[in-house]
Protein backbone atom coordinates (compact mmCIF):
# COMPACT_ATOMS: atom_id res chain seq x y z
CA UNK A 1 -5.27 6.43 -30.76
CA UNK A 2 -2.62 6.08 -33.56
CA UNK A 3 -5.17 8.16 -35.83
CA UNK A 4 -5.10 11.06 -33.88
CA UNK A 5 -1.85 13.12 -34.78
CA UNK A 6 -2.74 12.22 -38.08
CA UNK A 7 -6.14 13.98 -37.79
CA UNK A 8 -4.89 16.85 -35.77
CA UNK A 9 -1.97 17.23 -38.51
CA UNK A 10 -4.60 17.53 -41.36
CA UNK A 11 -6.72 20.01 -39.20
CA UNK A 12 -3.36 22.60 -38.71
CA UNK A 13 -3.98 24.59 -41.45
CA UNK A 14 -8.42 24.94 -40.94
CA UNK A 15 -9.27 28.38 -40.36
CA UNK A 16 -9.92 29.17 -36.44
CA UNK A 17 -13.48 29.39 -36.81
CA UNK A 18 -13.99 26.83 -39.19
CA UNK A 19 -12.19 24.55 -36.08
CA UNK A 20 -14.30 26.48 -33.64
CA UNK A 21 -17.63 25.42 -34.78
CA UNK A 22 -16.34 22.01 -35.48
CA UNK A 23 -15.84 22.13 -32.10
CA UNK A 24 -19.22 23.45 -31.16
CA UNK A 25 -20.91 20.80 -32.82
CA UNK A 26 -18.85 17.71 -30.95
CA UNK A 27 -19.10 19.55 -27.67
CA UNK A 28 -22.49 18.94 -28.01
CA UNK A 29 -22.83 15.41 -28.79
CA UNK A 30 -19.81 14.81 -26.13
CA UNK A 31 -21.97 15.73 -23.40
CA UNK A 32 -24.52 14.13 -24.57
CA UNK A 33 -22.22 10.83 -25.37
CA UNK A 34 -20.22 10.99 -22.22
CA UNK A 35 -22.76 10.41 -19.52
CA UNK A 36 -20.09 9.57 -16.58
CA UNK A 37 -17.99 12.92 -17.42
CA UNK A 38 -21.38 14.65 -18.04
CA UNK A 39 -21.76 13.54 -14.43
CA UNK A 40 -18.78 14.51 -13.00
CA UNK A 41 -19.49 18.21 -14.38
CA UNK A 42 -22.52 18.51 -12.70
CA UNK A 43 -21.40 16.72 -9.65
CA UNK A 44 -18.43 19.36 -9.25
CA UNK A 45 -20.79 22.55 -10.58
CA UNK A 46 -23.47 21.95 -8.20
CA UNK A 47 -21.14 22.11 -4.86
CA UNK A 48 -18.72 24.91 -6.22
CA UNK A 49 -22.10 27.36 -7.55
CA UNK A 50 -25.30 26.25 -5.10
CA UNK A 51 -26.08 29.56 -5.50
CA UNK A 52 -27.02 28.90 -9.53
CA UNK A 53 -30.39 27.58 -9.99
CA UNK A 54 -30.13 24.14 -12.13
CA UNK A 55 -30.52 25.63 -15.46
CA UNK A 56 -27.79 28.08 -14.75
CA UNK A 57 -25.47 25.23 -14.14
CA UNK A 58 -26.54 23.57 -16.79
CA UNK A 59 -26.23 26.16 -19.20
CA UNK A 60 -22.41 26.59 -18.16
CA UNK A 61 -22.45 23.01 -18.63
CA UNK A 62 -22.81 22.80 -21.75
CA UNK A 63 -20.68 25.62 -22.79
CA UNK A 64 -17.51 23.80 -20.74
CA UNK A 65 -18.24 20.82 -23.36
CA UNK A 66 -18.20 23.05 -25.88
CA UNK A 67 -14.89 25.04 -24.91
CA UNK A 68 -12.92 21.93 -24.19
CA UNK A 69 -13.89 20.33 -27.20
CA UNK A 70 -12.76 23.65 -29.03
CA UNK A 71 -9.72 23.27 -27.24
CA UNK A 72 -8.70 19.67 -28.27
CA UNK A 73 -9.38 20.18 -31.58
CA UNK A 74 -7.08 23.88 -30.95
CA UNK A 75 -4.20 21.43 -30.27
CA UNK A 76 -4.09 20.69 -34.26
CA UNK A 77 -2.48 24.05 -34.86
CA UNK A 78 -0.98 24.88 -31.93
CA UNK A 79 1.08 21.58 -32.56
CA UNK A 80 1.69 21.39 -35.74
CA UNK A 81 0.89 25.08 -37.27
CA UNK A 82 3.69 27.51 -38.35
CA UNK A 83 5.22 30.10 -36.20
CA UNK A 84 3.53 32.60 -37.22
CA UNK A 85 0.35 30.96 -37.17
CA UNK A 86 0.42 30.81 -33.30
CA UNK A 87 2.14 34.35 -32.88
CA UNK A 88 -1.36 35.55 -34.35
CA UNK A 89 -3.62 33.47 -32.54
CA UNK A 90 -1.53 33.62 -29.30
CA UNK A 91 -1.32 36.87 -27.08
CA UNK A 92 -0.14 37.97 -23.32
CA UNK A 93 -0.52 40.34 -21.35
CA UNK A 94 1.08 40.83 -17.84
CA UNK A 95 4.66 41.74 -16.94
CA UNK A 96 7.16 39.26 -18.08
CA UNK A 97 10.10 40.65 -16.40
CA UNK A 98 10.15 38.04 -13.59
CA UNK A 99 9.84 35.41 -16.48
CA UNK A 100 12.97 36.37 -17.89
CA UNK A 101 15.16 37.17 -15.23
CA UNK A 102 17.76 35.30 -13.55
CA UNK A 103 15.44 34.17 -10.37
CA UNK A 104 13.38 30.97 -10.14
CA UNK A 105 10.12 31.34 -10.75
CA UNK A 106 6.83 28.79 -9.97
CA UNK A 107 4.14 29.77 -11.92
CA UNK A 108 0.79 28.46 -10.58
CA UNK A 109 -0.61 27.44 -14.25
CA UNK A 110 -4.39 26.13 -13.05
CA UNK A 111 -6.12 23.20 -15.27
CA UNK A 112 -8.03 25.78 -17.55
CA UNK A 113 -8.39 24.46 -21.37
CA UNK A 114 -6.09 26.66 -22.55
CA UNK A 115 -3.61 25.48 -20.50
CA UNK A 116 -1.72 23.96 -23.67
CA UNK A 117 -1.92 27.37 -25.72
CA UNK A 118 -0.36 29.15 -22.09
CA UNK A 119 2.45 26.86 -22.13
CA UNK A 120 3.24 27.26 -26.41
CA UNK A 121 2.24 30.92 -25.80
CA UNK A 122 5.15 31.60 -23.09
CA UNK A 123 8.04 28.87 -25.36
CA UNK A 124 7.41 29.64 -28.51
CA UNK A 125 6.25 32.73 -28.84
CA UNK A 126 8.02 34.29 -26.19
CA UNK A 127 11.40 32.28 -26.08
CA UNK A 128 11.16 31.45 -22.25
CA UNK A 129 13.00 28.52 -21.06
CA UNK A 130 10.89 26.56 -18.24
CA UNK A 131 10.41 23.30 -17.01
CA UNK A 132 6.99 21.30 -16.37
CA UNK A 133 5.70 18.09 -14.92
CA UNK A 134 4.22 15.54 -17.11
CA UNK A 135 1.86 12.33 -16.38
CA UNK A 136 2.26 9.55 -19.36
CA UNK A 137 -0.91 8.94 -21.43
CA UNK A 138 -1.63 5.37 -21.49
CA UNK A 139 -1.52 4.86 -25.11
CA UNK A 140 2.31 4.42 -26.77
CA UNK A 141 2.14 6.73 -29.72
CA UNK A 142 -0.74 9.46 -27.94
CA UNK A 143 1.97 9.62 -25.55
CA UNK A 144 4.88 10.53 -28.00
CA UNK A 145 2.51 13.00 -29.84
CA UNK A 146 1.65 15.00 -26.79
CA UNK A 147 5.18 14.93 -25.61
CA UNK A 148 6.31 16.46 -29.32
CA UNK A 149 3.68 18.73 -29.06
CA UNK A 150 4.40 20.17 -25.58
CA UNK A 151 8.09 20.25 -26.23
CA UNK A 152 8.24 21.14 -29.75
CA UNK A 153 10.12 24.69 -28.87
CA UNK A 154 12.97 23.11 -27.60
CA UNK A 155 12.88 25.28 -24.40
CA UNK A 156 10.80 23.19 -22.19
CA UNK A 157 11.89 20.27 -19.58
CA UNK A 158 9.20 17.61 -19.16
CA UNK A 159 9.53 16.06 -15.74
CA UNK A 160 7.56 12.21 -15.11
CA UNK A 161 5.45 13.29 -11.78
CA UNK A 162 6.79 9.88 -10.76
CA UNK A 163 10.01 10.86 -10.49
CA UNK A 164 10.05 12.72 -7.66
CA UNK A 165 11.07 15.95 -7.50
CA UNK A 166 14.76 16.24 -6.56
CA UNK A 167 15.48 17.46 -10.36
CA UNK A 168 12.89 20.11 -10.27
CA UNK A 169 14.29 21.62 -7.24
CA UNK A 170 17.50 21.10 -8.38
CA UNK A 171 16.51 23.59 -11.55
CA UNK A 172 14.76 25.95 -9.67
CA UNK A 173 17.80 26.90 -7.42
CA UNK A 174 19.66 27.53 -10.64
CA UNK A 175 17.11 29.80 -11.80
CA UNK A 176 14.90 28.06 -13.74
CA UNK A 177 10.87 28.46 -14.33
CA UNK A 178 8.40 26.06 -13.56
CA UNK A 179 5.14 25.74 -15.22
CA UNK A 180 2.85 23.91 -12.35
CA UNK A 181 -0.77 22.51 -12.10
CA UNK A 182 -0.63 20.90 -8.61
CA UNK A 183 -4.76 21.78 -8.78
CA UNK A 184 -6.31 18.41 -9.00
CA UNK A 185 -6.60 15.90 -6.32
CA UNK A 186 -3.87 13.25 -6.66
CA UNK A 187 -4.70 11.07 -3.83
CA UNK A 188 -5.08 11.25 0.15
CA UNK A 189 -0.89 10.45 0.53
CA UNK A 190 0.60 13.87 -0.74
CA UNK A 191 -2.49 15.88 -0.12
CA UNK A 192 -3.69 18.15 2.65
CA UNK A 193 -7.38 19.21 2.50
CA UNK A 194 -8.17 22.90 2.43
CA UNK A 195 -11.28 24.60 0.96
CA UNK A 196 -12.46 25.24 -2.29
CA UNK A 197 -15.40 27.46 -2.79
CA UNK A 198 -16.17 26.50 0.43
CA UNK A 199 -15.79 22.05 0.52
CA UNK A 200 -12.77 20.49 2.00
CA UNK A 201 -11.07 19.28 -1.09
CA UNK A 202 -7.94 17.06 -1.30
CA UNK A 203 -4.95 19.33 -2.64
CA UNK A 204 -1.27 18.88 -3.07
CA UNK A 205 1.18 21.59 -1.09
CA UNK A 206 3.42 21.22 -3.91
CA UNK A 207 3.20 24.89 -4.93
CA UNK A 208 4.40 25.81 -1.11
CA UNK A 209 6.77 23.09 -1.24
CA UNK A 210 8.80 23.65 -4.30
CA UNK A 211 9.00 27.48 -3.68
CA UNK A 212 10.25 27.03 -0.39
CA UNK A 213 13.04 24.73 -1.19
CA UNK A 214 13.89 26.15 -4.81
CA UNK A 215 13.82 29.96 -3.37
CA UNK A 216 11.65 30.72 -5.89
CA UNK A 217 8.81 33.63 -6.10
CA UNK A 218 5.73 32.70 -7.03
CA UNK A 219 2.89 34.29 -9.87
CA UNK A 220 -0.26 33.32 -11.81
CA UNK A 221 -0.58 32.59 -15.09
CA UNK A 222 -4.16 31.59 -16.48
CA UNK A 223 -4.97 31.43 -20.24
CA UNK A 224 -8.06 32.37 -21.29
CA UNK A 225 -9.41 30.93 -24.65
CA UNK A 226 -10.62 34.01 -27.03
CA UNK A 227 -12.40 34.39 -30.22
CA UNK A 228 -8.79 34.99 -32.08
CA UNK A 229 -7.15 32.51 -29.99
CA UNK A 230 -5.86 32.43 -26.79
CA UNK A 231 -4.64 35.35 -24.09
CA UNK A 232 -1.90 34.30 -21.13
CA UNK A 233 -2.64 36.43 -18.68
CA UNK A 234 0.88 37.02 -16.05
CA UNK A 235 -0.37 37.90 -12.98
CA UNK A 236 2.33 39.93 -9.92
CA UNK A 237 4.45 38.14 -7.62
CA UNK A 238 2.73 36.67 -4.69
CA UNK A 239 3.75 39.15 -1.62
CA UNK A 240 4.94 36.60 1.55
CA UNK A 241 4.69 33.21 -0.30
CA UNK A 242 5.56 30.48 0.89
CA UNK A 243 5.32 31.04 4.60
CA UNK A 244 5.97 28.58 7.19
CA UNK A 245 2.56 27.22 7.23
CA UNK A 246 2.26 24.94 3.71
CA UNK A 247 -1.53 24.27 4.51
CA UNK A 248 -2.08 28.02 5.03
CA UNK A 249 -0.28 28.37 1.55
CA UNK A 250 -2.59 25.81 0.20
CA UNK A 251 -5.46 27.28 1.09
CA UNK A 252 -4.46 30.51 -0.33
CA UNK A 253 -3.62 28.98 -3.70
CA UNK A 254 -7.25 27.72 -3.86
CA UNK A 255 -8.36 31.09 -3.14
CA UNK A 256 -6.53 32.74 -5.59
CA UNK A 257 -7.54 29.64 -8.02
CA UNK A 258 -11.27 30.48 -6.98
CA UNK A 259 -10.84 34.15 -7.93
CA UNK A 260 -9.34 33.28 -11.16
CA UNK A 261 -11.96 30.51 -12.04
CA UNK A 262 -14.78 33.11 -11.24
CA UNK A 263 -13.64 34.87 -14.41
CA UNK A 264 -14.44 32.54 -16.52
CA UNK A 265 -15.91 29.45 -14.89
CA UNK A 266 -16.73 27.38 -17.93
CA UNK A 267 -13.30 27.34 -18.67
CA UNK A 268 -11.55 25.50 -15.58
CA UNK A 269 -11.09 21.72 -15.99
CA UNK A 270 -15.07 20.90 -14.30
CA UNK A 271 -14.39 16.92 -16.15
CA UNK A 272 -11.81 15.94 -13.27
CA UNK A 273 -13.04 14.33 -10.53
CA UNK A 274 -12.29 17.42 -7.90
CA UNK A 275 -13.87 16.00 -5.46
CA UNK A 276 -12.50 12.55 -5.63
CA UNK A 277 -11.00 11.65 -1.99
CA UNK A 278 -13.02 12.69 1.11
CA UNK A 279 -12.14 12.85 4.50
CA UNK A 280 -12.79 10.06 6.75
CA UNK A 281 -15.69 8.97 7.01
CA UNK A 282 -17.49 11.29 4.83
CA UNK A 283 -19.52 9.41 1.48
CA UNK A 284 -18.12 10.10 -1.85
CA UNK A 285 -19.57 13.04 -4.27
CA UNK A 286 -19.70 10.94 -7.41
């Protein structure tokens, strides 16, 4: 993995489209390569969309290979290109005001693949301060280079998910902004199962959690990849969030994750095993 910031380095300066269709070409042979993520995909697109007939799915497929290929390859310049590169190819729309206020803030940032370009969109091009968690890549020098890369505005804090989150609330009650993307399933210990379209699905209650004991509001941000680039879109404050019910919260997150997904499906993160833990008794999906 040592060859990859090299390669991404060299690929900064490559005209967007040139990198785009680069990216077409490997999305391709990726899904044709990667049989047990190929899997996965389908496994997770035939129980969110039943109502697509098999060619549909397969057809959005093969455009999610082909968008988070793009998006890899986007990390080249959005990395290591110049700041005005990425005030170009980076746009948001939205109100910002809660983003730069004195309040703490959880923004519900779900596992699209532009969730990289949301992050440099809102730190370097926009000079907010935040904070986000972080889960170590096994490889030694991958690890530093995505670490760099996330952090290279100087106005982000990368948490270790292991760590607990003691600091995190700590930093919320003094204001701070956290960048969160509790949307995968992380195990049967910290997760509560609530629907999404429509299957029980193992989900973390973080987003409750944290807003509740950092008295923070809570808002939407979802970045959708775009022919120029990327857009972060800032959705409103969440009226009555948290409540006192954290699975009730949970299950609204997922709806509100469902509503945003449904805008552009091929986008959302369809390679992670969704699906993963079941409830008792009940056979795995994959």
């Amino acid at each position: 993995m040592r060859w990859v910031p090299v390669v991404m380095r060299w690929l900064a300066p490559c005209p967007l489209r040139l990198l785009r269709a680069l990216g077409w070409v490997l999305g391709h042979v990726l899904m044709v390569l990667t049989r047990s993520r190929r899997h996965i995909v389908w496994v997770n697109l035939r129980w969110c969309f039943p109502h697509l007939s098999p060619l549909q799915r397969w057809q959005m497929a093969r455009r999610h290979f082909v968008v988070l290929t793009q998006s890899l390859l986007d990390r080249a310049w959005l990395w290591h290109g110049s700041p005005e590169l990425l005030r170009r190819r980076l746009s948001v729309q939205g109100d910002l005001g809660p983003l730069q206020g004195a309040e703490p803030v959880v923004m519900l940032a779900p596992h699209f693949v532009g969730m990289d370009a949301g992050g440099t969109a809102l730190t370097v091009v926009q000079g907010v301060a935040m904070a986000s968690m972080y889960t170590r890549q096994r490889h030694p020098a991958f690890d530093d280079w995505v670490r760099q890369g996330r952090s290279r505005s100087g106005r982000i804090r990368l948490f270790d998910r292991l760590e607990g989150v003691k600091q995190i609330v700590s930093g919320l009650r003094d204001g701070e902004k956290l960048y969160l993307l509790p949307d995968m399933d992380f195990g049967r210990k910290e997760s509560v199962f609530v629907p999404f379209y429509g299957v029980q699905a193992a989900t973390v209650p973080s987003l409750s959690r944290l807003a509740r004991l950092g008295h923070a509001r809570v808002l939407t941000v979802a970045t959708r990849m775009t022919p120029q680039g990327y857009c972060l879109e800032v959705g409103p404050v969440w009226p009555d969030f948290p409540s006192q019910d954290p699975v009730a919260d949970t299950a609204r997150m997922n709806q509100v994750l469902q509503a945003v997904i449904d805008t552009m499906p091929e986008q959302y993160y369809w390679v992670h095993k969704r699906f993963k833990t079941r409830p008792e008794a009940e056979p795995g999906f994959y």
